[in-house]
N, C-alpha and C. Protein backbone atom coordinates (compact mmCIF):
# COMPACT_ATOMS: atom_id res chain seq x y z
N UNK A 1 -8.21 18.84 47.05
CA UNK A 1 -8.86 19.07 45.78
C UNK A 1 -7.84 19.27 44.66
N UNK A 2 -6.79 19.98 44.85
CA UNK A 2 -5.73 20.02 44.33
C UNK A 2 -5.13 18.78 43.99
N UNK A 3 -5.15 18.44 44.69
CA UNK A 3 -4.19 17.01 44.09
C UNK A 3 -5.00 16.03 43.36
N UNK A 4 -6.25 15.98 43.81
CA UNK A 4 -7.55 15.32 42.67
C UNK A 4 -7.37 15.67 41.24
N UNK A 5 -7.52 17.24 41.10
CA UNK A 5 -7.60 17.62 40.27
C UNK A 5 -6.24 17.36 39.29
N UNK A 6 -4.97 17.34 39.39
CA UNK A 6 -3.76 17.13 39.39
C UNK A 6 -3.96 15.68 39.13
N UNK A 7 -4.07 15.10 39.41
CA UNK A 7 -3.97 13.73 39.24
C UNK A 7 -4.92 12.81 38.30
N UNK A 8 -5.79 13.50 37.75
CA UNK A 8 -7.25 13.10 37.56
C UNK A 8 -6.78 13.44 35.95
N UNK A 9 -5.93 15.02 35.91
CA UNK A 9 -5.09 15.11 34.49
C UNK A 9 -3.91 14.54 34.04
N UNK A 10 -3.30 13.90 34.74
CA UNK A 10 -2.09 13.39 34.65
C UNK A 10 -2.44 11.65 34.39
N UNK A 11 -3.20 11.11 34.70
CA UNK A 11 -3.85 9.86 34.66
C UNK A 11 -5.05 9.60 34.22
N UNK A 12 -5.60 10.09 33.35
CA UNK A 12 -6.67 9.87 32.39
C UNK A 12 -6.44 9.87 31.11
N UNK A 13 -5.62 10.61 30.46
CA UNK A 13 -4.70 10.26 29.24
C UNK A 13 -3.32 9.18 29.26
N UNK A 14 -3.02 8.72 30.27
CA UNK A 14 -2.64 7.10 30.56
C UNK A 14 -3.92 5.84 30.19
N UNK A 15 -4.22 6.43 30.69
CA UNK A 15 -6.20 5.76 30.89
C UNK A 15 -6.41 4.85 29.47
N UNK A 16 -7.04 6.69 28.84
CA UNK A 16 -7.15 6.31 27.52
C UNK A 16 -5.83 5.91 26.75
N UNK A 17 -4.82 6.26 26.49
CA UNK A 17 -4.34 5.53 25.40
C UNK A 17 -3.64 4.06 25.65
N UNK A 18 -3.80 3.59 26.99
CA UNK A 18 -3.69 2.25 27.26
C UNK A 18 -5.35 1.58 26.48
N UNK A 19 -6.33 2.41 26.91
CA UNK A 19 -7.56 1.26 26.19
C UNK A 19 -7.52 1.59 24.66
N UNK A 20 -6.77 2.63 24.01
CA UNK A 20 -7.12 2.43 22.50
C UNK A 20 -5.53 1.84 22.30
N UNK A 21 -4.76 1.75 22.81
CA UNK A 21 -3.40 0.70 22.30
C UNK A 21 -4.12 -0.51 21.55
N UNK A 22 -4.59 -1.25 21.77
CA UNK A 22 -5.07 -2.34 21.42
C UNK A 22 -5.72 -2.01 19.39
N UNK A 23 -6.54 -1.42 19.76
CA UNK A 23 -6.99 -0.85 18.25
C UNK A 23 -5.87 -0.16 17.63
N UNK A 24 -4.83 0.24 17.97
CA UNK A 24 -3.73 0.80 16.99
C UNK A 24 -3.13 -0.60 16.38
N UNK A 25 -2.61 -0.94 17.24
CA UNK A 25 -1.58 -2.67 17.27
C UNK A 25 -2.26 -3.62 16.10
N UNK A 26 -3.61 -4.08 16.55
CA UNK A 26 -4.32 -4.17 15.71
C UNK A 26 -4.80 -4.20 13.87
N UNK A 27 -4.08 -2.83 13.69
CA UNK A 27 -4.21 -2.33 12.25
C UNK A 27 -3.22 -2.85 11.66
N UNK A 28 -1.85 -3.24 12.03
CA UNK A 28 -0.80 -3.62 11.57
C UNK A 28 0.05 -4.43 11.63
N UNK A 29 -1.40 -5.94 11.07
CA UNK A 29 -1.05 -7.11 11.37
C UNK A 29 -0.20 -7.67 10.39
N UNK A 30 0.98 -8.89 10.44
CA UNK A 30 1.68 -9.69 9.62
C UNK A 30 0.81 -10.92 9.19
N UNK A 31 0.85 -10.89 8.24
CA UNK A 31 0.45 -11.87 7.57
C UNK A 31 1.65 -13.46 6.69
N UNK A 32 1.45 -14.26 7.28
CA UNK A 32 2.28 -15.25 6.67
C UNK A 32 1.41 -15.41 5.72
N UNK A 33 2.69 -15.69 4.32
CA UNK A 33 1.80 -16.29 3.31
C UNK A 33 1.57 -14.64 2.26
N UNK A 34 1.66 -13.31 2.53
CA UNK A 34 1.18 -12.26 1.57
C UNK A 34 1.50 -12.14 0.48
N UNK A 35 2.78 -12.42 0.52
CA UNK A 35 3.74 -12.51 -1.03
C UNK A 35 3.45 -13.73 -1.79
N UNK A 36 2.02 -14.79 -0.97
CA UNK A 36 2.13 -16.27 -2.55
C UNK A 36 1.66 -15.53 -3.69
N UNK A 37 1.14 -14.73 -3.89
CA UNK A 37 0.99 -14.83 -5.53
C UNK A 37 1.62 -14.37 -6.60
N UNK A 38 1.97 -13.17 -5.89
CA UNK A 38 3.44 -12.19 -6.01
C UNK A 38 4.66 -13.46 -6.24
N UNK A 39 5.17 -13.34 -5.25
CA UNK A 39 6.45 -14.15 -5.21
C UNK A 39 5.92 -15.88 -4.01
N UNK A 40 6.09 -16.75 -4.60
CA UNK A 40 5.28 -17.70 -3.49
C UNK A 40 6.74 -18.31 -2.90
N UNK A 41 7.93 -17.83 -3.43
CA UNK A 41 8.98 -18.39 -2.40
C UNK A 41 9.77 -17.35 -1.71
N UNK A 42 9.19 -15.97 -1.19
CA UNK A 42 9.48 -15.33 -0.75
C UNK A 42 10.17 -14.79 0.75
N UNK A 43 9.04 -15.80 1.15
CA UNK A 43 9.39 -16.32 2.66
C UNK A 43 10.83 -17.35 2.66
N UNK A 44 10.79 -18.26 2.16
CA UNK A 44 11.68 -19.33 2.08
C UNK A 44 12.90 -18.74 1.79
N UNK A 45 13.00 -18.17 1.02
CA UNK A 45 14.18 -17.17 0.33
C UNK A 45 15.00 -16.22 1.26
N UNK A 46 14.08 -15.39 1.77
CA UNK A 46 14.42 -14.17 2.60
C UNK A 46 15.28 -15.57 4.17
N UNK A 47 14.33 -16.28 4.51
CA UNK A 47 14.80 -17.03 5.81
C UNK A 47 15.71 -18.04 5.41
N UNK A 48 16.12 -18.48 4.30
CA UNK A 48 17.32 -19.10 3.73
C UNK A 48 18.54 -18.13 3.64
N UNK A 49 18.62 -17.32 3.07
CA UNK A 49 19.30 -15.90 3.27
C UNK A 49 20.02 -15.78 4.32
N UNK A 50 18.70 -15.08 5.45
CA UNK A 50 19.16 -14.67 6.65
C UNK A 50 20.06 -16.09 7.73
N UNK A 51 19.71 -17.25 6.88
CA UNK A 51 20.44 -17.95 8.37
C UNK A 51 21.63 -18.17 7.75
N UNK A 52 21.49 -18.59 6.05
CA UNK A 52 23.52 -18.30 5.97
C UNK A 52 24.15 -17.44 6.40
N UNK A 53 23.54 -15.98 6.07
CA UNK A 53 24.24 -14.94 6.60
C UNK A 53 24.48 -14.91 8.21
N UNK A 54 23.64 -15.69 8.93
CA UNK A 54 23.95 -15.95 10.12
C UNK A 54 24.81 -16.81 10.72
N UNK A 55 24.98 -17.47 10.31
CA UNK A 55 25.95 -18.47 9.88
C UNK A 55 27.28 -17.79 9.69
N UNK A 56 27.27 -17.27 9.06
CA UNK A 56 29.07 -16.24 8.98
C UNK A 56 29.41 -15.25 9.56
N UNK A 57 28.09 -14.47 10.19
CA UNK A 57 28.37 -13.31 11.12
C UNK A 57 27.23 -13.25 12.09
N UNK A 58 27.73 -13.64 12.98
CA UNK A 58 26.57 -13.87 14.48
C UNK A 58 25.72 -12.14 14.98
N UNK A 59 26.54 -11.79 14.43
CA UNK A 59 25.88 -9.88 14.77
C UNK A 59 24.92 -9.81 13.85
N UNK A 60 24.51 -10.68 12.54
CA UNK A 60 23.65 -10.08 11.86
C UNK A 60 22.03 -10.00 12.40
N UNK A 61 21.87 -11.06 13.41
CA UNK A 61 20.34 -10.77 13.79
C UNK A 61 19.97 -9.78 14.69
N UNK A 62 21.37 -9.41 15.26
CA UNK A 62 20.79 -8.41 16.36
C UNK A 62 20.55 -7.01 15.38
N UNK A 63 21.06 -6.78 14.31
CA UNK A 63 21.57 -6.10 13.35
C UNK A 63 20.29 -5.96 12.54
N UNK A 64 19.76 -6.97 12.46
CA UNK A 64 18.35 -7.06 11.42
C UNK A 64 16.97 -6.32 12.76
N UNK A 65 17.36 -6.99 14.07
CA UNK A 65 16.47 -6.63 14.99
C UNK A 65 16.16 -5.24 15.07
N UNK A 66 17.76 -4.45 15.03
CA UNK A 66 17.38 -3.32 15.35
C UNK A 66 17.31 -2.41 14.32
N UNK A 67 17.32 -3.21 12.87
CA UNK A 67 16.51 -2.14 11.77
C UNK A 67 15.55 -1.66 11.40
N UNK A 68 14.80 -3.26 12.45
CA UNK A 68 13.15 -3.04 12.05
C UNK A 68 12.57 -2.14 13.42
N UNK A 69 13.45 -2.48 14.77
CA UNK A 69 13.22 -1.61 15.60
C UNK A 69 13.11 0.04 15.14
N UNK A 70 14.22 0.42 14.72
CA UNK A 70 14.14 1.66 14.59
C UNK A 70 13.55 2.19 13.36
N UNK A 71 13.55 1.15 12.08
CA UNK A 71 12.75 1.95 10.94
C UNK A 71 11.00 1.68 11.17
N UNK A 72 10.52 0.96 12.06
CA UNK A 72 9.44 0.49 12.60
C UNK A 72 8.71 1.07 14.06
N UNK A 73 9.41 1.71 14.74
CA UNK A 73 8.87 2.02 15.92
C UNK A 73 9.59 3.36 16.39
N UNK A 74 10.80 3.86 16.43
CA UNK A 74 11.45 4.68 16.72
C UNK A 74 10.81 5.89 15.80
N UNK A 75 11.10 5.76 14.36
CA UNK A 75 10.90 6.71 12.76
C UNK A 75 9.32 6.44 12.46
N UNK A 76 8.34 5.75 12.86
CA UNK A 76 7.23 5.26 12.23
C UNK A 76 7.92 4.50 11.00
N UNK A 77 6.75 3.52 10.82
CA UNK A 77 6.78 2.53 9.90
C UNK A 77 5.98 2.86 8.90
N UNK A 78 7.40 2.94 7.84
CA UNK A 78 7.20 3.26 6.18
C UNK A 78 7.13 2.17 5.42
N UNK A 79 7.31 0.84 5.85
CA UNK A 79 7.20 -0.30 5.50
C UNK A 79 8.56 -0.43 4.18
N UNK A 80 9.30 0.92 4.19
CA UNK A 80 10.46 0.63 2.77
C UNK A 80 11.99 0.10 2.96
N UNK A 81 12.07 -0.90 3.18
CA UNK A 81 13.66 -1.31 3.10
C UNK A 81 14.22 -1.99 1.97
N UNK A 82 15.20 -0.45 1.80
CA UNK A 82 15.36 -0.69 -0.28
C UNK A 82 16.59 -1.23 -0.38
N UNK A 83 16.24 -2.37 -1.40
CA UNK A 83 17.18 -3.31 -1.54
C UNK A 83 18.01 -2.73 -2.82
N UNK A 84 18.92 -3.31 -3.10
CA UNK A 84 19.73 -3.52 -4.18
C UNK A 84 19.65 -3.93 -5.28
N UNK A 85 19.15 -3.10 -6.15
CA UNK A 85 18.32 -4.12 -7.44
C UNK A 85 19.60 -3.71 -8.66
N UNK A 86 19.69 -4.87 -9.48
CA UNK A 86 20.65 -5.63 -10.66
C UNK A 86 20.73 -4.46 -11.62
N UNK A 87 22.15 -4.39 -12.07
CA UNK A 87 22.50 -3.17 -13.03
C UNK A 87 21.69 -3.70 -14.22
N UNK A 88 21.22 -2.38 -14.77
CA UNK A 88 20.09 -2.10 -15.82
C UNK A 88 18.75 -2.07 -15.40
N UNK A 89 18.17 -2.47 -14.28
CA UNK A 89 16.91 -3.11 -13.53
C UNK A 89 15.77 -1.80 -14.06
N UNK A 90 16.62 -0.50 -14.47
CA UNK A 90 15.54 0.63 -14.59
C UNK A 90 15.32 1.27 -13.56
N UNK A 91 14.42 2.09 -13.11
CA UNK A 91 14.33 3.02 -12.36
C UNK A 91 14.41 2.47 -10.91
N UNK A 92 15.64 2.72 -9.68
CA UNK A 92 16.05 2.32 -8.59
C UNK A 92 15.08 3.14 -7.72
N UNK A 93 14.92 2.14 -6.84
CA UNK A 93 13.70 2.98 -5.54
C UNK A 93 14.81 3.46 -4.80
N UNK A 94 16.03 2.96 -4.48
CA UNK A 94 17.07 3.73 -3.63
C UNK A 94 17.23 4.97 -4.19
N UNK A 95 17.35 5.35 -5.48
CA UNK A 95 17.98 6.70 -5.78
C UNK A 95 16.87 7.57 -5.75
N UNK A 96 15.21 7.54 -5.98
CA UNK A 96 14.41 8.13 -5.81
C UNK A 96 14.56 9.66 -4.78
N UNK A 97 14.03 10.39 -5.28
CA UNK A 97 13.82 11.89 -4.70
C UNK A 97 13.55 11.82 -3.27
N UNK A 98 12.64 10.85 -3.05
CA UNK A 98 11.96 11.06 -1.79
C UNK A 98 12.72 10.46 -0.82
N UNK A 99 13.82 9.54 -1.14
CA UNK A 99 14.79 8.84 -0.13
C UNK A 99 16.33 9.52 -0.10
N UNK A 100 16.60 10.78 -0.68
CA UNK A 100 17.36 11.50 -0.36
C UNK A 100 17.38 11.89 0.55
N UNK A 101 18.78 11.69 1.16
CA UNK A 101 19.15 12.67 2.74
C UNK A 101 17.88 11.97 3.76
């Protein structure tokens, strides 16, 4: 009975969050195509980018892999990877309060 009982708690919250995995995953789908109206060469740009830069340094994809790994799955996903925006551009999302430390 003991070990029923023992086991019955230890493997039922496996249970469930294997059948609601699916509905989490779910919520936080990619969309090709989000940025056309915004920016409609956004895609093209970013993957023109990344393969010159690949092109000169072979470490950069494992490098890109594991940014989104860890700012995406490790930290939860804040969806913010702040770029470098042009002197004068006005108020920088990098220097912002909330991305200190």
């Amino acid at each position: 009975m003991a070990i029923s009982t023992t086991f019955r708690s230890i493997f039922w919250p496996y249970i469930l969050a294997m059948a609601l995995a699916p509905q989490w995953v779910s919520l936080a789908q990619l969309q090709v195509g989000f940025y056309s109206n915004s920016c409609p060469n956004a895609e093209s740009i970013v993957s023109s980018v990344v393969r010159e830069f690949a092109q000169s340094d072979v470490t950069i994809l494992a490098a890109l892999l594991r940014l989104h790994y860890h700012d995406c799955i490790v930290q939860g996903c804040d969806g913010s990877v702040l770029i470098q925006q042009p002197a004068g551009a006005g108020n920088l999302e990098k220097s912002a309060q909330n991305h200190a430390g």
